[in-house]
Protein backbone atom coordinates (compact mmCIF):
# COMPACT_ATOMS: atom_id res chain seq x y z
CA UNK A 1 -1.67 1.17 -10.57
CA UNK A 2 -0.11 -1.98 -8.55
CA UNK A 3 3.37 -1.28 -10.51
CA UNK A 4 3.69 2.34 -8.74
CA UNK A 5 2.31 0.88 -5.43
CA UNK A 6 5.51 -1.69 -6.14
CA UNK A 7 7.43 0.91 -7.04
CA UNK A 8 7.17 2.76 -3.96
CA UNK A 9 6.65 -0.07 -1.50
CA UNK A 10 10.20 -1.38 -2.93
CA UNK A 11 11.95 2.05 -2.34
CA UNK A 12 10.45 2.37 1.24
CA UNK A 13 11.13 -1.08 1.69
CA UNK A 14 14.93 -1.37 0.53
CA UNK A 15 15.98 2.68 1.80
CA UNK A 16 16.71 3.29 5.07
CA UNK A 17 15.62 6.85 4.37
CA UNK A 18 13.52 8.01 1.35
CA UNK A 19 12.13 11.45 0.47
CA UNK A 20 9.58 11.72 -2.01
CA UNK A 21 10.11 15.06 -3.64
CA UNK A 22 9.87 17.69 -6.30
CA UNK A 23 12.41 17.62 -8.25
CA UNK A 24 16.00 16.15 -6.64
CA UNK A 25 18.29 16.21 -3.52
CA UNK A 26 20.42 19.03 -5.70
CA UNK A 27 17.31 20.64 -7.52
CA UNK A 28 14.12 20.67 -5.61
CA UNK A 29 11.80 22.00 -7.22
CA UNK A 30 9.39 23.39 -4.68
CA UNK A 31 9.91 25.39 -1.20
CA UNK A 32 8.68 22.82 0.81
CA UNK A 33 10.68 20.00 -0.70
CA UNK A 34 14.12 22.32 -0.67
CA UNK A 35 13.58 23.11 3.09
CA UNK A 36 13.61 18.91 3.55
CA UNK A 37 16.33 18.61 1.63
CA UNK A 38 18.43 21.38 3.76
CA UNK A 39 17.36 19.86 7.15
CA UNK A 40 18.43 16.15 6.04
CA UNK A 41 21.59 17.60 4.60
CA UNK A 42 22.51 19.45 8.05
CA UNK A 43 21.73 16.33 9.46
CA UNK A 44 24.18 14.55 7.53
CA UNK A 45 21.54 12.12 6.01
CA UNK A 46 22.55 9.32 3.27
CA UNK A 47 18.96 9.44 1.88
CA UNK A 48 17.70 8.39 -1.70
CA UNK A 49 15.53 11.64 -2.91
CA UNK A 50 12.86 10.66 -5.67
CA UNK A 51 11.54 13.36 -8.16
CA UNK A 52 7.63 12.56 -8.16
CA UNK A 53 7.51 14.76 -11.08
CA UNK A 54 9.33 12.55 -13.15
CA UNK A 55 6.09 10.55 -13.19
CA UNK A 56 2.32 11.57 -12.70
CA UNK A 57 1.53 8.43 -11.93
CA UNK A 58 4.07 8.25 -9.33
CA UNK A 59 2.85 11.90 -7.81
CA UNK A 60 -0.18 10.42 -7.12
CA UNK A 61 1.08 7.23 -6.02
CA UNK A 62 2.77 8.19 -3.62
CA UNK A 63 -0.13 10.21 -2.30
CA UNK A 64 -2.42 6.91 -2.12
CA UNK A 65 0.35 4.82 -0.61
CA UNK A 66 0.82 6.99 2.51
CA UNK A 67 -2.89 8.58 2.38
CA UNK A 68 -1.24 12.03 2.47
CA UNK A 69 -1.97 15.10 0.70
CA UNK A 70 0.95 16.55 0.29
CA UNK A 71 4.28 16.39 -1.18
CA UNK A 72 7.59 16.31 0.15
CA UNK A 73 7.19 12.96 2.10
CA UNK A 74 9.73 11.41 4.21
CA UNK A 75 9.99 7.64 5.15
CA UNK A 76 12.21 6.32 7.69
CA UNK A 77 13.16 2.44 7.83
CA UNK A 78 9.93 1.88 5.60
CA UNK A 79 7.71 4.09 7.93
CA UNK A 80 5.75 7.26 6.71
CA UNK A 81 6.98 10.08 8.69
CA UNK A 82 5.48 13.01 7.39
CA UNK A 83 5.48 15.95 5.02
CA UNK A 84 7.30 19.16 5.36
CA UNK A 85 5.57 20.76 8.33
CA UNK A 86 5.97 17.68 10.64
CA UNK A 87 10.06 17.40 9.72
CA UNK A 88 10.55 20.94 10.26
CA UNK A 89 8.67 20.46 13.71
CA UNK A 90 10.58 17.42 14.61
CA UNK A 91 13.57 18.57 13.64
CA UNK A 92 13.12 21.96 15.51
CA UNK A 93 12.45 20.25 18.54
CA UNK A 94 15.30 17.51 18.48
CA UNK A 95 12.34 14.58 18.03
CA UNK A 96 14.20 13.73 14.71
CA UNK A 97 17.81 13.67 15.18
CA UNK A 98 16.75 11.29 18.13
CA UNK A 99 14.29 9.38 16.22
CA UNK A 100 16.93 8.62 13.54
CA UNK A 101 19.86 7.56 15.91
CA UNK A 102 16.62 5.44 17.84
CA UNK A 103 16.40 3.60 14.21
CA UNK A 104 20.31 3.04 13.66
CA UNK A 105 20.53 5.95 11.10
CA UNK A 106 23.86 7.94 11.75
CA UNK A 107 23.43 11.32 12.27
CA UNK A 108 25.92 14.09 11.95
CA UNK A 109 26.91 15.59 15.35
CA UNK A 110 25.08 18.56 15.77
């Protein structure tokens, strides 16, 4: 199990911005991932997607390393940001375009 926790620790670690996913950047494979996906895009995001469903160990990896249910999850600058619900929220409400350009992540000009 320590070579996932690695894994993942590495990726958060080494990516300015990381989604955990299902399925890719150009194929999620779930709703909740895809709607990620579209808001990072509009945002103009250079993010590194991972498919969890590549590996099973990995999908529940990830879930132990950020003690979170769910998957999509989003890390920023090796921080756990949240899941689907919480992006869309902080997205809707400006928190994350301003969080990113807080952490030196360009942002496209809405």
């Amino acid at each position: 199990m320590s070579g996932i926790n690695d894994f993942i620790d590495n990726e958060v670690k080494t990516n300015d911005v990381v989604l955990f996913m299902k399925g890719t950047p150009q194929f999620p494979q779930c709703g909740f991932s895809g709607q990620v996906v579209q808001i990072l895009d509009y945002l103009g995001l250079d993010y590194k997607g991972i498919n969890v469903l590549a590996d099973g160990d990995l999908r529940q990896g990830i879930k132990d390393y950020s003690n979170w249910p769910t998957i999509p999850q989003l890390y920023v600058k090796g921080e756990f940001l949240g899941g689907c619900d919480i992006i869309r929220e902080m997205f809707q409400s400006g928190e994350l375009k301003t969080q990113l350009e807080e952490q030196g992540i360009a942002v496209r000009a809405a």
